[in-house]
N, C-alpha and C. Protein backbone atom coordinates (compact mmCIF):
# COMPACT_ATOMS: atom_id res chain seq x y z
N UNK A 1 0.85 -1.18 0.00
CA UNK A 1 0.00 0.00 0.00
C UNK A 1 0.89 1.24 0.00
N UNK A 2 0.81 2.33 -0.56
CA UNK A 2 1.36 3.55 -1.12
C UNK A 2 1.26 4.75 0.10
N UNK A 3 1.52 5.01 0.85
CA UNK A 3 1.55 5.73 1.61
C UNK A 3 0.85 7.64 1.20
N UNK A 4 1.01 7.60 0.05
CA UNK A 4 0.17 8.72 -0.63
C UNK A 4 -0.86 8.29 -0.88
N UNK A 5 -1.18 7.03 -1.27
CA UNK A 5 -2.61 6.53 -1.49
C UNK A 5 -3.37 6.78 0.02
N UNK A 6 -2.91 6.15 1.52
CA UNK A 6 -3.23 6.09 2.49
C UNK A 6 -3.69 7.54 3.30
N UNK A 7 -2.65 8.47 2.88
CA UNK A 7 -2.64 9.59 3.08
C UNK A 7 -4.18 10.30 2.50
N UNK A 8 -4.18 10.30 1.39
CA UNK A 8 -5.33 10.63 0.43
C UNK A 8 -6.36 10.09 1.09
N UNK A 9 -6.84 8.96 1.64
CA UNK A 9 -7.71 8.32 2.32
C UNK A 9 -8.52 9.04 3.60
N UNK A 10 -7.64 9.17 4.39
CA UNK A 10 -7.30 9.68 5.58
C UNK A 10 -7.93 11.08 5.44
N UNK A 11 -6.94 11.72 4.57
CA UNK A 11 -7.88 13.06 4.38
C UNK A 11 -9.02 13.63 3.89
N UNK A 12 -9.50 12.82 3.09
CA UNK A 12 -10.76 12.55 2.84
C UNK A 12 -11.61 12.03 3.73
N UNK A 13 -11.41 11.06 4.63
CA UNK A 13 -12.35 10.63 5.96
C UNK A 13 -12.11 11.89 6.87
N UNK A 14 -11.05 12.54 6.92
CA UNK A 14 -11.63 13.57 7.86
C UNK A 14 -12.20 14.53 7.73
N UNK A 15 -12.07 14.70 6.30
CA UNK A 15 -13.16 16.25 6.07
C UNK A 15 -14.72 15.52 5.80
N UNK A 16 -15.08 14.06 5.65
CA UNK A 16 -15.96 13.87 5.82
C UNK A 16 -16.59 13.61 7.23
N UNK A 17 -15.86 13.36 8.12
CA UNK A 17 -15.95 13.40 9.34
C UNK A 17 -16.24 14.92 10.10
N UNK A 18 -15.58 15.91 9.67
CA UNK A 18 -16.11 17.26 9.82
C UNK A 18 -17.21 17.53 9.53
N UNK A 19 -17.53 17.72 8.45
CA UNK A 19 -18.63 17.76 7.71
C UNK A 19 -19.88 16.80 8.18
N UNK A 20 -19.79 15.94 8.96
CA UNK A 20 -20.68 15.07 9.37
C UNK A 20 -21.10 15.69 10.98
N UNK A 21 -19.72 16.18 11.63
CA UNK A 21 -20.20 16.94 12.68
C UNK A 21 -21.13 18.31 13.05
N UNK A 22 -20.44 18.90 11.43
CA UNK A 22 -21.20 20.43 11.41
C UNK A 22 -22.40 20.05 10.79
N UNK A 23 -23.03 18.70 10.40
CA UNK A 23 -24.22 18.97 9.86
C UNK A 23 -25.13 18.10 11.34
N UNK A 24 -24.23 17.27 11.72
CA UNK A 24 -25.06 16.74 13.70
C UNK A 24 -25.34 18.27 14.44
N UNK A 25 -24.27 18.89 14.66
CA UNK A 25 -24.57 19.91 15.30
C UNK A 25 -25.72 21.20 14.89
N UNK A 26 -25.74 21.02 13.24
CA UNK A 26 -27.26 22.01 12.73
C UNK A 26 -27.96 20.97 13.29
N UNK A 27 -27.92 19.78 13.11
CA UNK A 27 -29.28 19.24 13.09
C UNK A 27 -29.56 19.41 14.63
N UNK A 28 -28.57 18.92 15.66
CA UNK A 28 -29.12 18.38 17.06
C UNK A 28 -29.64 19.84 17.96
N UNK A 29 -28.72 20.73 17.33
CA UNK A 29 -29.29 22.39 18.13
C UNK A 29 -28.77 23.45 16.91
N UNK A 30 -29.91 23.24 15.92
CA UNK A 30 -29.78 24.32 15.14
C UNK A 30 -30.09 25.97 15.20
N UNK A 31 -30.30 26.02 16.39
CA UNK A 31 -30.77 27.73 16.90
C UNK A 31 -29.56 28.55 16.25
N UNK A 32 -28.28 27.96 17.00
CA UNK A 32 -27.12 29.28 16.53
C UNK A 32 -27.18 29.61 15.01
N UNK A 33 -26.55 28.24 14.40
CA UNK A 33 -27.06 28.77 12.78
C UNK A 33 -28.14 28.77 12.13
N UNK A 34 -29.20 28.44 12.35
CA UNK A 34 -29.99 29.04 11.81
C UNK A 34 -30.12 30.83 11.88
N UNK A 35 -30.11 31.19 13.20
CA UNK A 35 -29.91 32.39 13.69
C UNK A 35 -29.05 33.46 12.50
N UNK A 36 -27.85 32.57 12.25
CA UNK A 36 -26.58 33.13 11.58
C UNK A 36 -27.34 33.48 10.21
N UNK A 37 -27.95 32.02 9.76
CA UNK A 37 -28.58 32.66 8.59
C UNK A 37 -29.39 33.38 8.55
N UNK A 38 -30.70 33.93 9.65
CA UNK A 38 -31.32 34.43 9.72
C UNK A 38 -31.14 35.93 9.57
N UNK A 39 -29.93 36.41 10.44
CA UNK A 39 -29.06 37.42 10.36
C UNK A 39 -28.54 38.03 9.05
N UNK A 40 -27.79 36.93 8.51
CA UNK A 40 -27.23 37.67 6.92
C UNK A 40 -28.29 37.39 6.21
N UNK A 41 -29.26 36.68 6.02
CA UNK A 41 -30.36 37.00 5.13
C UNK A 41 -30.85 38.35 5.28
N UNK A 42 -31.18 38.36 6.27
CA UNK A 42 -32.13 39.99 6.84
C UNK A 42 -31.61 40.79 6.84
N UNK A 43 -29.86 41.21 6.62
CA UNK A 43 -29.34 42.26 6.71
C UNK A 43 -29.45 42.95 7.77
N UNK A 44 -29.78 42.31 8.77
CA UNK A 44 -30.06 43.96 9.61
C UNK A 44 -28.80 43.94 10.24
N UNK A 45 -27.42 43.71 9.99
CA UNK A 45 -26.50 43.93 10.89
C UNK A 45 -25.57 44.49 9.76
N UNK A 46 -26.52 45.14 8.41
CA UNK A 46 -25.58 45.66 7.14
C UNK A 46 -25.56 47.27 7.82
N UNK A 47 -24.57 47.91 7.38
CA UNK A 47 -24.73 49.66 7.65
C UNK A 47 -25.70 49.54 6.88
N UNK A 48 -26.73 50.55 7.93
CA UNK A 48 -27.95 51.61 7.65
C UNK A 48 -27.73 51.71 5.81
N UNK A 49 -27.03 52.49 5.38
CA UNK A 49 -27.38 53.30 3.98
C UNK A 49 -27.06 52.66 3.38
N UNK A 50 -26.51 51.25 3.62
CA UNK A 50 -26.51 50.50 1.87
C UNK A 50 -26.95 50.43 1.10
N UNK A 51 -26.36 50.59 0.14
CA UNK A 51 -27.85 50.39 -1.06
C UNK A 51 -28.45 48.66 -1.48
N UNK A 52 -27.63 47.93 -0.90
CA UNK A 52 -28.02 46.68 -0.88
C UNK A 52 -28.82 45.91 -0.27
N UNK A 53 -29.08 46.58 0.90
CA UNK A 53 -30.17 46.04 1.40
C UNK A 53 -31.44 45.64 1.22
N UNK A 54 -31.69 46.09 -0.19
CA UNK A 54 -33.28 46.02 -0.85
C UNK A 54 -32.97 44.45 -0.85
N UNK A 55 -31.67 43.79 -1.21
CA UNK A 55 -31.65 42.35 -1.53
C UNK A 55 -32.23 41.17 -0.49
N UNK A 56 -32.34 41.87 0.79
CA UNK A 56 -32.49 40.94 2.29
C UNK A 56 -33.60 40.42 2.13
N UNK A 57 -34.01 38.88 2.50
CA UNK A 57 -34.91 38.09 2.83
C UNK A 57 -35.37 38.19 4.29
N UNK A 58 -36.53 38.40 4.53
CA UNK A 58 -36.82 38.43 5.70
C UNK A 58 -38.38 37.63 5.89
N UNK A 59 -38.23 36.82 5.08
CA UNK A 59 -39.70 36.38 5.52
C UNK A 59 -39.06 34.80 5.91
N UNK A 60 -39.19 34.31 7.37
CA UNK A 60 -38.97 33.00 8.00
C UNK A 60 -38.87 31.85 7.37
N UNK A 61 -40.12 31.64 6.45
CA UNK A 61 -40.16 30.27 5.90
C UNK A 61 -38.97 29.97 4.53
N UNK A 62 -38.55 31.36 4.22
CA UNK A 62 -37.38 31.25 3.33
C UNK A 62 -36.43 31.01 4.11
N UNK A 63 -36.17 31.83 4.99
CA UNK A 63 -34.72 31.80 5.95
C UNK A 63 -34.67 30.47 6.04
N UNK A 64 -35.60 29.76 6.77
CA UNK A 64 -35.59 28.27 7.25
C UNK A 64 -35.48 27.16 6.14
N UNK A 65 -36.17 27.44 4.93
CA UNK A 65 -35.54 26.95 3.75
C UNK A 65 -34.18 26.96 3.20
N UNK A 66 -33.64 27.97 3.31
CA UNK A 66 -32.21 28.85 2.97
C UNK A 66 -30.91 27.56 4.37
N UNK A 67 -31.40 27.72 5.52
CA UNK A 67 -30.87 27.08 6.42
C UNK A 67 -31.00 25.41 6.09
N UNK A 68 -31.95 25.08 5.27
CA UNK A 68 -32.39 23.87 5.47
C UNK A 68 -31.76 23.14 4.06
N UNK A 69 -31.31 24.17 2.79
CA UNK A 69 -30.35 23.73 1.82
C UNK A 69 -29.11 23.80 2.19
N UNK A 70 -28.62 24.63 3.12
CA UNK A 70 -27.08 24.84 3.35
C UNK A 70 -26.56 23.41 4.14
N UNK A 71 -27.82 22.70 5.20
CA UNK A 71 -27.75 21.37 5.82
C UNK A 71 -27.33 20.11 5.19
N UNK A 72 -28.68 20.69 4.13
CA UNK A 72 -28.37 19.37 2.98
C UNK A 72 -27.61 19.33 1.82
N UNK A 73 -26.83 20.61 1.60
CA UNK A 73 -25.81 20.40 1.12
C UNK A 73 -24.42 20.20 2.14
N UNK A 74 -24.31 20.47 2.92
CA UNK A 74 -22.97 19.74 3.89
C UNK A 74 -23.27 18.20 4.46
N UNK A 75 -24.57 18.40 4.20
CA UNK A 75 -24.53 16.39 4.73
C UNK A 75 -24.34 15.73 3.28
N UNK A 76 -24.51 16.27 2.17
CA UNK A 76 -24.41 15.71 0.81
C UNK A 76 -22.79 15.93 0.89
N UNK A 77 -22.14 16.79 1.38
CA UNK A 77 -20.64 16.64 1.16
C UNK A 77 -19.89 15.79 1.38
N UNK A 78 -20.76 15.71 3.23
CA UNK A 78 -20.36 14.29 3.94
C UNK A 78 -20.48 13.03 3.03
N UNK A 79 -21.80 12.72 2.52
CA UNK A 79 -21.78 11.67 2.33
C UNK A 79 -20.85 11.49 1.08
N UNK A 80 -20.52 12.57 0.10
CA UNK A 80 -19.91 12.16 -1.19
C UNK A 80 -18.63 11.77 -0.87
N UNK A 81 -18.25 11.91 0.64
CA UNK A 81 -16.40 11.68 1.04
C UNK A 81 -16.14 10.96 1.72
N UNK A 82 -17.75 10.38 2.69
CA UNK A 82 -18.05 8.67 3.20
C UNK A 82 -17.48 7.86 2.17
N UNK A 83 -18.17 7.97 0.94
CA UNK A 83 -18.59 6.75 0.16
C UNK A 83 -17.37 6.80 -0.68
N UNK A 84 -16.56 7.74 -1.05
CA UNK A 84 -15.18 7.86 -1.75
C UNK A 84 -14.50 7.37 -0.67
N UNK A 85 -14.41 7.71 0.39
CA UNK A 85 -13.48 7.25 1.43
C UNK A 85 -13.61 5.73 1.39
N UNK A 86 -14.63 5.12 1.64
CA UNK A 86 -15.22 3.73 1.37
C UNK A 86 -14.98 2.81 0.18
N UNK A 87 -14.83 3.63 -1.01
CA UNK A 87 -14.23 3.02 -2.10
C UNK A 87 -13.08 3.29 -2.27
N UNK A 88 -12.36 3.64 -1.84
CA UNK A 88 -10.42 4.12 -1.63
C UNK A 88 -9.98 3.06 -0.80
N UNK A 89 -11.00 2.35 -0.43
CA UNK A 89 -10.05 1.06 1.17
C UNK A 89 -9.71 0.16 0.49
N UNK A 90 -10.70 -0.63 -0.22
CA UNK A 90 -10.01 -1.58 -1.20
C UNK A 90 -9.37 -1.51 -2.38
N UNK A 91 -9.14 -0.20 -2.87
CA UNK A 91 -8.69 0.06 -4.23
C UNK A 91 -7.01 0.47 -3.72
N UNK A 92 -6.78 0.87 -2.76
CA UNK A 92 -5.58 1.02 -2.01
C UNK A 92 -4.13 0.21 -2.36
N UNK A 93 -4.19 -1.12 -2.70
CA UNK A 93 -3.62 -1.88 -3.29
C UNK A 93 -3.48 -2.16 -4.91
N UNK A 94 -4.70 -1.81 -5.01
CA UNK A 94 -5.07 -1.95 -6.71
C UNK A 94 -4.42 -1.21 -7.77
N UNK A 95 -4.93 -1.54 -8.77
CA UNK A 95 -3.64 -0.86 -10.21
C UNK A 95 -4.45 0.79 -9.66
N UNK A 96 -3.36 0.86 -10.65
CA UNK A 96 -3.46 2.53 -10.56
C UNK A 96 -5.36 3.25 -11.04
N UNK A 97 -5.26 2.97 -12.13
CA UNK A 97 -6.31 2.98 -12.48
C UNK A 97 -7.39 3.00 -11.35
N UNK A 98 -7.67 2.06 -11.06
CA UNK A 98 -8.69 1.55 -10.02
C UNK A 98 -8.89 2.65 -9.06
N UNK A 99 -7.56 2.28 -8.63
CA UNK A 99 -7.28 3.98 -7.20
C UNK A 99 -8.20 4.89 -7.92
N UNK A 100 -7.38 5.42 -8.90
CA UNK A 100 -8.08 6.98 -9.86
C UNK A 100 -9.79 6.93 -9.60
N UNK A 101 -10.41 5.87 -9.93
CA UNK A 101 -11.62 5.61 -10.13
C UNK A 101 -12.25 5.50 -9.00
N UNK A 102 -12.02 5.07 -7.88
CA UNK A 102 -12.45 5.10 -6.59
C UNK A 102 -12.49 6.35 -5.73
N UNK A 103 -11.60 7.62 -6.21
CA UNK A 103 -11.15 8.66 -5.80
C UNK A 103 -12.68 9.43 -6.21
N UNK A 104 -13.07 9.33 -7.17
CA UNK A 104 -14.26 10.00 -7.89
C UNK A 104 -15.21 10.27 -7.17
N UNK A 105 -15.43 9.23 -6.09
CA UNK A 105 -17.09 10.32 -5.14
C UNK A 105 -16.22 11.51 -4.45
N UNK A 106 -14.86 10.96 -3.90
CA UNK A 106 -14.18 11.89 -2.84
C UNK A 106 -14.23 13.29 -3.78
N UNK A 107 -13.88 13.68 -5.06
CA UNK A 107 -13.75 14.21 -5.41
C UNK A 107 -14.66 15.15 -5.79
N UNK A 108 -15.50 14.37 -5.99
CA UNK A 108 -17.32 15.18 -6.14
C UNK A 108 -17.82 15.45 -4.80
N UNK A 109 -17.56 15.15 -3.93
CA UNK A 109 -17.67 15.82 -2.64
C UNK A 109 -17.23 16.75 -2.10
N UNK A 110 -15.70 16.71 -2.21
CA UNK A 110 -14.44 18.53 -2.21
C UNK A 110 -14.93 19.21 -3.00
N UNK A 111 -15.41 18.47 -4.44
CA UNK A 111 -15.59 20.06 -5.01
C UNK A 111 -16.99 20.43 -5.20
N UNK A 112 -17.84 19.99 -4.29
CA UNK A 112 -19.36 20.51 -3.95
C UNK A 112 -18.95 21.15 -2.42
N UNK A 113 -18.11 20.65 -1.53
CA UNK A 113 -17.74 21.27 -0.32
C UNK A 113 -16.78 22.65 -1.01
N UNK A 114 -16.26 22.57 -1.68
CA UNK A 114 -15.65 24.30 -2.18
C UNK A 114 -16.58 25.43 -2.73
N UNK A 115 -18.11 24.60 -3.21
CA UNK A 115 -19.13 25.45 -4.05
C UNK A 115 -19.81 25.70 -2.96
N UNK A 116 -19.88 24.82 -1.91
CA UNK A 116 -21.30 25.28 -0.83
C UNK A 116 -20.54 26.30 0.05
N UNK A 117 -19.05 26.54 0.54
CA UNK A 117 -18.55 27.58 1.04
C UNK A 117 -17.86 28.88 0.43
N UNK A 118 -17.42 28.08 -0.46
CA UNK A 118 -16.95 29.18 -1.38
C UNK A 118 -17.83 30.24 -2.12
N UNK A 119 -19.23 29.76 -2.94
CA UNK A 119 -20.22 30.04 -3.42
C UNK A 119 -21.10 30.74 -2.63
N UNK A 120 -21.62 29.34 -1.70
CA UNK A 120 -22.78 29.55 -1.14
C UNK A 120 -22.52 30.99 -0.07
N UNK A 121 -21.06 30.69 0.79
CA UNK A 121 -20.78 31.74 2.05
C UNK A 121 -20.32 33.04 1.79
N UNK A 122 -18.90 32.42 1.15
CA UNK A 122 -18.61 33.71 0.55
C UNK A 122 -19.24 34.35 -0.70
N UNK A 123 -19.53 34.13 -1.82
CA UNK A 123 -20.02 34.48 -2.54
C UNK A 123 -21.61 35.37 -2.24
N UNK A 124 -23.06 34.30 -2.47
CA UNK A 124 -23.97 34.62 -1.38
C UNK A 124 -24.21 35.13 -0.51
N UNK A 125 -23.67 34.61 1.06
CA UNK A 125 -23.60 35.34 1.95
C UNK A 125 -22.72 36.35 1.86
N UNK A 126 -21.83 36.42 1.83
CA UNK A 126 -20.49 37.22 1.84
C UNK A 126 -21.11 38.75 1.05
N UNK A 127 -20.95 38.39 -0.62
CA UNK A 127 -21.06 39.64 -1.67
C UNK A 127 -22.87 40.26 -1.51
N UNK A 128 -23.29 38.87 -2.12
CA UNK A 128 -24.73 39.51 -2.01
C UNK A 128 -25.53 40.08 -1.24
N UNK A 129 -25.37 39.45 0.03
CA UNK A 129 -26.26 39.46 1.34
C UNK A 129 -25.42 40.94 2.00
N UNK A 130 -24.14 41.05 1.80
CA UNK A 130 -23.07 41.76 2.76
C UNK A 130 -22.47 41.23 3.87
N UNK A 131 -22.58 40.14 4.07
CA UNK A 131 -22.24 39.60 5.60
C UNK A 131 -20.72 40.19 5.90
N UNK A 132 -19.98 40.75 4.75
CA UNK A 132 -18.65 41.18 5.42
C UNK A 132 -18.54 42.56 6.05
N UNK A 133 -19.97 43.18 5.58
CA UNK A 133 -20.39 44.22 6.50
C UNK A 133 -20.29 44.08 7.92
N UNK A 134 -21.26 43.11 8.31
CA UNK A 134 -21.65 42.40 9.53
C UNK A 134 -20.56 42.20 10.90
N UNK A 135 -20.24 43.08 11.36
CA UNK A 135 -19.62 42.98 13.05
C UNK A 135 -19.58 41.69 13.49
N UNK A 136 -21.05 41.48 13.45
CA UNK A 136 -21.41 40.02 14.37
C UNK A 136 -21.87 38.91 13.36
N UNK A 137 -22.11 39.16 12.51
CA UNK A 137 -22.60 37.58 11.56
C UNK A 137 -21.77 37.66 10.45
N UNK A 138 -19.99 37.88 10.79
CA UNK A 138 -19.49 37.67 9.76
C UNK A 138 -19.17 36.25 9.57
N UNK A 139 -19.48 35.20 8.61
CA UNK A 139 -18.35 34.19 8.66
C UNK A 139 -17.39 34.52 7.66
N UNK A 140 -17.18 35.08 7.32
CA UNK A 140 -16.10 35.21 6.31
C UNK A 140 -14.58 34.44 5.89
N UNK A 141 -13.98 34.55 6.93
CA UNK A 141 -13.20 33.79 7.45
C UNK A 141 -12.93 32.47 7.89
N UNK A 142 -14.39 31.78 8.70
CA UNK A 142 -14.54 30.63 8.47
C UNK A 142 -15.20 30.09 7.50
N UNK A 143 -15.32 30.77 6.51
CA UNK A 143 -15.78 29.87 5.05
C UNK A 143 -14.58 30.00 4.28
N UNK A 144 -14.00 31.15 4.33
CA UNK A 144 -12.30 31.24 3.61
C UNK A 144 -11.52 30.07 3.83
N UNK A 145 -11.24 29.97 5.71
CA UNK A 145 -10.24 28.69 5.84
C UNK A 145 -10.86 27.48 5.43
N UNK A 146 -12.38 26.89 5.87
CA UNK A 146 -12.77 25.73 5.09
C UNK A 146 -12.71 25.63 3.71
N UNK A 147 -12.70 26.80 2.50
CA UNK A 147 -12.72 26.56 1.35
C UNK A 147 -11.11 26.05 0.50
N UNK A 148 -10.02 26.57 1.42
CA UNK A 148 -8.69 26.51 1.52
C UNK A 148 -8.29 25.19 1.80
N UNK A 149 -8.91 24.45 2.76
CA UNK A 149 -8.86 23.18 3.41
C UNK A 149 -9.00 22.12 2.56
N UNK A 150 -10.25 22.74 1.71
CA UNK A 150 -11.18 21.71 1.05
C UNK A 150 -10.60 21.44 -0.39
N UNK A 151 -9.89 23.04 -0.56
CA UNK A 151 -9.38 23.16 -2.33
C UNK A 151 -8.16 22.31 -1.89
N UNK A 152 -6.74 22.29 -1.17
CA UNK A 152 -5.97 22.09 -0.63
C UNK A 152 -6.15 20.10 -0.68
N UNK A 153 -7.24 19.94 -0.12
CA UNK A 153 -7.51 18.44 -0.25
C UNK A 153 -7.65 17.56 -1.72
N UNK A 154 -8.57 18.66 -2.32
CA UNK A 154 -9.59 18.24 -3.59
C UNK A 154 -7.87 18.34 -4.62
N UNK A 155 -7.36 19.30 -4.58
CA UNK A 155 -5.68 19.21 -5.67
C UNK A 155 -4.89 17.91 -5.47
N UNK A 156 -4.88 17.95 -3.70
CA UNK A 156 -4.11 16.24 -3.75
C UNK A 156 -4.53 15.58 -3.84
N UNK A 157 -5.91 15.51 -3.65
CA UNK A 157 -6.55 13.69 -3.76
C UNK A 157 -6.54 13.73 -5.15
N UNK A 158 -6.73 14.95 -6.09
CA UNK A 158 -7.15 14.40 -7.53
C UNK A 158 -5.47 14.30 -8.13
N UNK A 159 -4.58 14.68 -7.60
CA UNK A 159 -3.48 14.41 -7.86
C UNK A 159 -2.74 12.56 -8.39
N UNK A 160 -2.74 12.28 -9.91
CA UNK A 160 -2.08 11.12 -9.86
C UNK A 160 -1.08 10.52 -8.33
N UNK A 161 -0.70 9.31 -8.12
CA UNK A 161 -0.04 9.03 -7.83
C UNK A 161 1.24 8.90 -8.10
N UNK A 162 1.83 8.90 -9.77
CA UNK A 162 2.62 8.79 -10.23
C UNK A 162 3.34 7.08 -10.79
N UNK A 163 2.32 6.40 -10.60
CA UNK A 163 2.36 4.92 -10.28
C UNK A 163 2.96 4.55 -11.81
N UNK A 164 4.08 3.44 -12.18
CA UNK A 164 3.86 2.92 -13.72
C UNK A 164 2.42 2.16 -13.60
């Protein structure tokens, strides 16, 4: 077994393992983030005179919708880096090829985990909404370092091995 192959494994079970926690923790006491989203949806923590603020959602059953795709896209992350992680155990040994091919959910999982933070936080939240306005409901930063984490992962795992 290849020790870059193992490596690759590993890091992929743990960002699915993250990702499995931050979507237990929306689910088991979702008050804080929901809250969070509630916050940068509604803008109300944008300066007064923006002109952007016409963009804010403030009607609940969206917010809670809005909260309730961001869930199911991080448990969809999880699961796309379960099941790559899961098909990387036995391919570990295998021709090269094989590896490559087993890598494929992991990979569709990093790079839906780079679109749901990268996109969804910074982009979305971040540009549209203003959240970098926001004192108190910025994530900015923690969607920066997870998107860094995730790109950082998604380059090496899709990285050949170099195998003949």
């Amino acid at each position: 077994m290849s020790v870059l192959r193992a490596s690759k494994l590993l890091l992929v079970a743990g960002i699915a393992l993250t990702c499995s926690l931050v979507v237990t923790g929306n689910v088991v006491d979702p008050a804080v983030n929901r809250d969070f989203v509630r916050h940068v949806l509604s803008m109300d923590t944008v300066e007064p005179g923006s002109a952007i603020r016409g963009r804010a959602i403030t009607d609940p059953g969206l917010q809670q919708a809005a909260f309730m795709l961001i869930v199911a896209s991080e448990a969809l992350v999880a699961g796309l880096c379960w099941i790559g992680a899961a098909l990387m155990v036995p391919a570990l040994r295998a021709p090269a090829p094989r590896f490559a091919a087993a890598k494929a959910w992991a990979i569709a999982g990093l790079t839906l985990g780079v679109l749901v933070f990268q996109t969804g936080f910074m982009g979305i939240g971040g540009e549209w909404f203003g959240m970098w306005m926001s004192k108190t409901w910025n994530g900015q930063d923690d969607a920066f370092r997870f998107v860094m984490i995730l790109l950082g992962v998604l380059i090496y795992v899709a990285l050949p091995e170099g195998e003949a």
